[in-house]
Structure formats: structure tokens, C-alpha cells
C-alpha atoms as a PDB file:
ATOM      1  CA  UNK A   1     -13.395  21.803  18.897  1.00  0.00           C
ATOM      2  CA  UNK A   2     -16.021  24.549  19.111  1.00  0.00           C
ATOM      3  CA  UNK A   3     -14.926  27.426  20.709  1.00  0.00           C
ATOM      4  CA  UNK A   4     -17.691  30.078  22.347  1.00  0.00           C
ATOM      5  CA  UNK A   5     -17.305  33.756  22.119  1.00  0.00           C
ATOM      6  CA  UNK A   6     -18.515  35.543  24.499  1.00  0.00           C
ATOM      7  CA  UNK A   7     -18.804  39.484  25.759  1.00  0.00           C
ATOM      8  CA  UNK A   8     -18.430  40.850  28.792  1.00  0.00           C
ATOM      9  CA  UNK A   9     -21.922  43.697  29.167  1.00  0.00           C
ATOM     10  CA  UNK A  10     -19.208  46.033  31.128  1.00  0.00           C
ATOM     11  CA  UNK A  11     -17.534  46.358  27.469  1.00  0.00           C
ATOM     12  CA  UNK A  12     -19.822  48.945  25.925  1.00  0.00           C
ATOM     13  CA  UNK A  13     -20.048  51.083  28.763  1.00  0.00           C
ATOM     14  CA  UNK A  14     -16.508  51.174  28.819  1.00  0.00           C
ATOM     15  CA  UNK A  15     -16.033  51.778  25.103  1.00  0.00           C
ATOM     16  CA  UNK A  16     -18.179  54.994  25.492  1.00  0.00           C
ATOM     17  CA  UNK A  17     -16.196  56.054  28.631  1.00  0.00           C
ATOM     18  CA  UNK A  18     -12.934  56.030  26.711  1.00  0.00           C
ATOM     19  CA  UNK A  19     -11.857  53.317  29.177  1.00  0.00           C
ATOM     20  CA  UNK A  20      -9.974  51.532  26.589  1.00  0.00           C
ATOM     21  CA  UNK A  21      -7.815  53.084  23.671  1.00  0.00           C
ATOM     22  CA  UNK A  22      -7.700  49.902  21.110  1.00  0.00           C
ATOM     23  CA  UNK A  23      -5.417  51.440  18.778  1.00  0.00           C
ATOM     24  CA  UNK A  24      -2.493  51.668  21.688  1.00  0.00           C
ATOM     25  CA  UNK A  25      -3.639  49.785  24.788  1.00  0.00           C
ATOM     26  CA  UNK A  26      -1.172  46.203  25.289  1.00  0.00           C
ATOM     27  CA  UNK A  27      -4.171  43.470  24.838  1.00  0.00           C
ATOM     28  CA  UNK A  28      -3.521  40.337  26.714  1.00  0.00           C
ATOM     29  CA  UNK A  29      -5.209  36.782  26.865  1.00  0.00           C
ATOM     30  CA  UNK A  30      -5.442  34.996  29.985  1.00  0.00           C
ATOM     31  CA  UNK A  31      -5.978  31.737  31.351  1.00  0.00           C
ATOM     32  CA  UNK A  32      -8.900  29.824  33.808  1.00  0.00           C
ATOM     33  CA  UNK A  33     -10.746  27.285  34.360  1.00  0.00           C
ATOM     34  CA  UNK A  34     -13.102  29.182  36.340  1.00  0.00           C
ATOM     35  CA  UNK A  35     -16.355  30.581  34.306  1.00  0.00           C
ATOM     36  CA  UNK A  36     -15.998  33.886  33.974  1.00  0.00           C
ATOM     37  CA  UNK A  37     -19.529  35.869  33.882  1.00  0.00           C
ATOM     38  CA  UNK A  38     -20.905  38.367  31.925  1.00  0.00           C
ATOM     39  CA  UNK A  39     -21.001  41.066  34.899  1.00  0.00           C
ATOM     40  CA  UNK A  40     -17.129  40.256  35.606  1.00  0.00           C
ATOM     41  CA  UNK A  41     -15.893  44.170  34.962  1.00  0.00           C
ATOM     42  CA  UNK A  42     -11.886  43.746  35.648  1.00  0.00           C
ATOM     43  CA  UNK A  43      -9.097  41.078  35.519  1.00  0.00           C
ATOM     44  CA  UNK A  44      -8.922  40.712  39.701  1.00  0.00           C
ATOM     45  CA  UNK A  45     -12.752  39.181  39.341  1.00  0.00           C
ATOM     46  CA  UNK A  46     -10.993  36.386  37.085  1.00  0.00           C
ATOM     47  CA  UNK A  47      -9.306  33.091  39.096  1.00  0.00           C
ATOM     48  CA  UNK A  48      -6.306  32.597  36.748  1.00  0.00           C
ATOM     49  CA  UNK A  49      -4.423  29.253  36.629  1.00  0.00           C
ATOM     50  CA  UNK A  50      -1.790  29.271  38.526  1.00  0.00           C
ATOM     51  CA  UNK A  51       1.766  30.574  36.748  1.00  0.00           C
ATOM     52  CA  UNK A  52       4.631  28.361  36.238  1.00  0.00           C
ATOM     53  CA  UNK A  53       5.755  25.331  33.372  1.00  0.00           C
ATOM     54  CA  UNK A  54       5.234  27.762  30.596  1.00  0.00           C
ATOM     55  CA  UNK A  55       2.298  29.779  31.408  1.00  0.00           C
ATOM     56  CA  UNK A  56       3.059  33.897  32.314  1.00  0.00           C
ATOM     57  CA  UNK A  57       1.175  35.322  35.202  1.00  0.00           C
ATOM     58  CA  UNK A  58      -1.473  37.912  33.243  1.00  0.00           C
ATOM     59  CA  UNK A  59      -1.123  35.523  29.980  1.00  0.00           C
ATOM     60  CA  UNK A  60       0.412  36.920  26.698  1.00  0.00           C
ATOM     61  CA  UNK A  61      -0.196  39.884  24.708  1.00  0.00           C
ATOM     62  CA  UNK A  62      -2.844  39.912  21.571  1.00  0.00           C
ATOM     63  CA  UNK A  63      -1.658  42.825  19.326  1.00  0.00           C
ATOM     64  CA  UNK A  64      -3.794  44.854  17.381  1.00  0.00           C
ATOM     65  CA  UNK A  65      -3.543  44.793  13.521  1.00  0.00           C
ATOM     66  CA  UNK A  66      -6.479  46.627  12.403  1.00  0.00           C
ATOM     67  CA  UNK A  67      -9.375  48.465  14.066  1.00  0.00           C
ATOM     68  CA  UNK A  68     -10.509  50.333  10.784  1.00  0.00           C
ATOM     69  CA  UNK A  69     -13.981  51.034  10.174  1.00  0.00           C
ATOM     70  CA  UNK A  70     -15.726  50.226   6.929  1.00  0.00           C
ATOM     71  CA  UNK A  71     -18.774  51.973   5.737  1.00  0.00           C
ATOM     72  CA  UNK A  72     -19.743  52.307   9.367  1.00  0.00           C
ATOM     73  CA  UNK A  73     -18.697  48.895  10.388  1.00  0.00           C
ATOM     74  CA  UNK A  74     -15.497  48.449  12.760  1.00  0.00           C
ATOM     75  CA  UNK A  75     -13.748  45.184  13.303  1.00  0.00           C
ATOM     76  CA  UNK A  76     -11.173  45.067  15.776  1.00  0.00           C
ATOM     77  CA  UNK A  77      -8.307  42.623  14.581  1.00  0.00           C
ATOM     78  CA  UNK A  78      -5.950  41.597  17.310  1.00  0.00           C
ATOM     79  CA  UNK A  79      -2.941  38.837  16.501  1.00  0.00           C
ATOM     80  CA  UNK A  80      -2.801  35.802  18.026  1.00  0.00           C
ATOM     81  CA  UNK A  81      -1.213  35.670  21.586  1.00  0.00           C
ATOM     82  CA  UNK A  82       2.312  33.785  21.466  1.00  0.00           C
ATOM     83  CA  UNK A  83       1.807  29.863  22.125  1.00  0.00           C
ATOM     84  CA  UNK A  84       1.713  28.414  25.617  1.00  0.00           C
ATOM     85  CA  UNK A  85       4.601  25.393  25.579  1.00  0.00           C
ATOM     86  CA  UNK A  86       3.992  23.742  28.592  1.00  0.00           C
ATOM     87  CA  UNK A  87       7.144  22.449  30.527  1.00  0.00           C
ATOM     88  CA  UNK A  88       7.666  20.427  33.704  1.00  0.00           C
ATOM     89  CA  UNK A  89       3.830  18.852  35.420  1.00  0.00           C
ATOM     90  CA  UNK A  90       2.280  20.889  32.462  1.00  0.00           C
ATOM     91  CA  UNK A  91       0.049  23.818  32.215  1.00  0.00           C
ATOM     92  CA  UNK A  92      -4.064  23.554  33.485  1.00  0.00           C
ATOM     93  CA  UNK A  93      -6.532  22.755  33.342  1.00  0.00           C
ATOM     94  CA  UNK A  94      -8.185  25.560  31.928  1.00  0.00           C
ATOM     95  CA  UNK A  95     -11.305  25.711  30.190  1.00  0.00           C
ATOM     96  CA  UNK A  96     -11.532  29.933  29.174  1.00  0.00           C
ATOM     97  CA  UNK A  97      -9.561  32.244  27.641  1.00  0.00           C
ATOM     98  CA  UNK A  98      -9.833  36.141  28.957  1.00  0.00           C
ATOM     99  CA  UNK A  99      -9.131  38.612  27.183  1.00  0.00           C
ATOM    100  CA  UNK A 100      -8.716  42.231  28.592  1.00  0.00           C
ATOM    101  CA  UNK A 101      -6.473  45.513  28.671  1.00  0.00           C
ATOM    102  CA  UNK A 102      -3.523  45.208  30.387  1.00  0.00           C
ATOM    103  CA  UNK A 103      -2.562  49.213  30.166  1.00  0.00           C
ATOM    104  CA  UNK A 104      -5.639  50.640  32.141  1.00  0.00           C
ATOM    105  CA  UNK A 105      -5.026  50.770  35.403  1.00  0.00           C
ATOM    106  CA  UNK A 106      -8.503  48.678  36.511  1.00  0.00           C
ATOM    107  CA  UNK A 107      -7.792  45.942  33.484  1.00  0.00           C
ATOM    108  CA  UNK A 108     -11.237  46.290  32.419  1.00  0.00           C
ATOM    109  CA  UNK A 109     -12.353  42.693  30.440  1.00  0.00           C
ATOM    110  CA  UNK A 110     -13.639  42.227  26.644  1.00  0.00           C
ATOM    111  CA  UNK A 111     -14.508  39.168  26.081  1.00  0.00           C
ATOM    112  CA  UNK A 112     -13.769  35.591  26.379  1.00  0.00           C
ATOM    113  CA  UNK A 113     -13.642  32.225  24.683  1.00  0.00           C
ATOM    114  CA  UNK A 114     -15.377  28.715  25.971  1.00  0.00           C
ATOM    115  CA  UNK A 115     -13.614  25.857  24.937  1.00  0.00           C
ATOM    116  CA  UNK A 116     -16.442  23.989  26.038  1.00  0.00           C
ATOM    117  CA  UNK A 117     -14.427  21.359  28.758  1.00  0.00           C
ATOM    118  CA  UNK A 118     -11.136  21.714  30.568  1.00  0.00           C
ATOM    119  CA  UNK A 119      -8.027  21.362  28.407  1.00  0.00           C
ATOM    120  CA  UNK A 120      -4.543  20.359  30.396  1.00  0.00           C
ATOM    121  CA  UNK A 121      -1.007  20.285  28.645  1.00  0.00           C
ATOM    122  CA  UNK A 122       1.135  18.142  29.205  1.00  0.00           C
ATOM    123  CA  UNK A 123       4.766  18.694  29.125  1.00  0.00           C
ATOM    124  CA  UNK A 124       6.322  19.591  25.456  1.00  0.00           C
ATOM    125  CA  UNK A 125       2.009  20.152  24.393  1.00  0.00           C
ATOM    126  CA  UNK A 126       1.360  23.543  22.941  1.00  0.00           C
ATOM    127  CA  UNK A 127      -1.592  25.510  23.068  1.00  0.00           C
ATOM    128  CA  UNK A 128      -2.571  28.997  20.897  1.00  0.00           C
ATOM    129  CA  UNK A 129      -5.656  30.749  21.355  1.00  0.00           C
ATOM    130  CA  UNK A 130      -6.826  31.010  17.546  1.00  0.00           C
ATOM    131  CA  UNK A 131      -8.608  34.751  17.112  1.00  0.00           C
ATOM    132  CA  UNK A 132     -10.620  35.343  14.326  1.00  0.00           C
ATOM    133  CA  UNK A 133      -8.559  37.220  11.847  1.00  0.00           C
ATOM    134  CA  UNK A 134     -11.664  38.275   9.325  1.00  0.00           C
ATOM    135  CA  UNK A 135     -13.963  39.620  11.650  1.00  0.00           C
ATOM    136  CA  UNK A 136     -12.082  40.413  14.688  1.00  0.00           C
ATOM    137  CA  UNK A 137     -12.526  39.777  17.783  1.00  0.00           C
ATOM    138  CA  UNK A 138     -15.858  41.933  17.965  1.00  0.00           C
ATOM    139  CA  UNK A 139     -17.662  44.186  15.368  1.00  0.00           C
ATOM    140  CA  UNK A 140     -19.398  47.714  16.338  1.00  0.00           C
ATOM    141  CA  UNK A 141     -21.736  48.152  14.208  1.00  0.00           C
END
């Protein structure tokens, strides 16, 4: 499966406007199946699937392991969010996973990831949104 990255433009603005602390801020991954756009600025302009048989309203949280810089170059390493089990009718469909800061107040967005069609669990199914764990989830450069 090939999986999309892609940045939302609101993202360096708000990294030079100290809206995000990446070293402390709780990270989380959501769920849609809505296409986000590039000019989405804050969770509330994402349509999240709807919570219940093993998906958490908001998704689950993406912890940081490294944002150290080397010679000039920062990667920002974030664990993998904890694995959806779907239970009951299942979780989806969903087709993107969001992922934003969950401790500013706004919930400013960073990125997300195309799974290029809609993916539904069925009961007992799992599901783990796989982040890059060499080169982060973005670079500054």
C-alpha cells in the first residue's frame, strides 16, 4: 500500500509563531475519510469518523522520541499511535490520517497521510498508522 505524506502550508507559519512546542506538546493522529486540504489550519476543519467500536474521539497520541538537529538538519521522530482494534460493526471507512497538536488550544494541523482509497475494519481487524522512524515525520532543513 502506498501511503502519501502530505503538509499542511499553515505548518510553517505556525512553527515560526511558537504555535507548537514539539518537544512537550501531546501529538495525536486522527481519523477521516474526508480529504483534508492543504489550507485546513485546525482539527474542527477536519470531518472525523465517527467514535465508537474501537476508535477514540480525537484519535491516539503519537509521542515524540527525537526532534534533535544534526548539522543543521532537524527530524522530528514521533512513535507510532497505539493500534485501532475495531470491535462491534467495525471502525470506517477512512481513507486519511491527521495528525495535529492536541495541547494548543486551536489544535493547529501538521500533516497527513493518503492511503490512497477508503480502508474499513471489520470487527477483531487492526489498523496502525506506520510513521517513519528514520526521517521523521518532517525534516526542517
Amino acid at each position: 500500500m502506498t501511503v502519501a505524506f502530505n503538509k499542511f502550508n499553515c505548518l510553517t507559519q505556525d512553527l515560526s509563531q511558537k504555535v507548537h512546542n514539539l518537544s512537550s506538546d501531546a501529538i495525536n493522529v486522527g481519523l477521516t475519510n474526508t480529504a483534508p486540504v492543504a489550507t485546513n489550519t485546525v482539527w474542527s476543519n477536519i470531518t472525523e469518523i465517527s467514535a465508537g467500536n474501537g476508535y477514540t474521539a480525537g484519535g491516539n497520541v503519537a509521542a515524540q522520541t527525537s526532534d534533535v538537529q544534526t548539522s543543521g538538519v532537524l527530524k522530528l521522530l514521533l512513535t507510532n499511535p497505539a493500534t485501532w482494534t475495531a470491535s462491534g460493526s467495525g471502525i470506517g471507512p477512512f481513507r486519511y490520517a491527521v495528525v495535529y497538536n492536541n495541547t494548543a488550544s486551536t489544535k493547529p494541523l501538521i500533516c497527513w497521510y493518503d492511503y490512497g482509497s477508503a480502508i474499513t475494519l471489520n470487527a477483531g481487524e487492526q489498523f496502525q498508522v506506520a510513521l517513519d522512524q528514520t526521517n521523521g515525520i518532517f525534516t526542517i532543513t
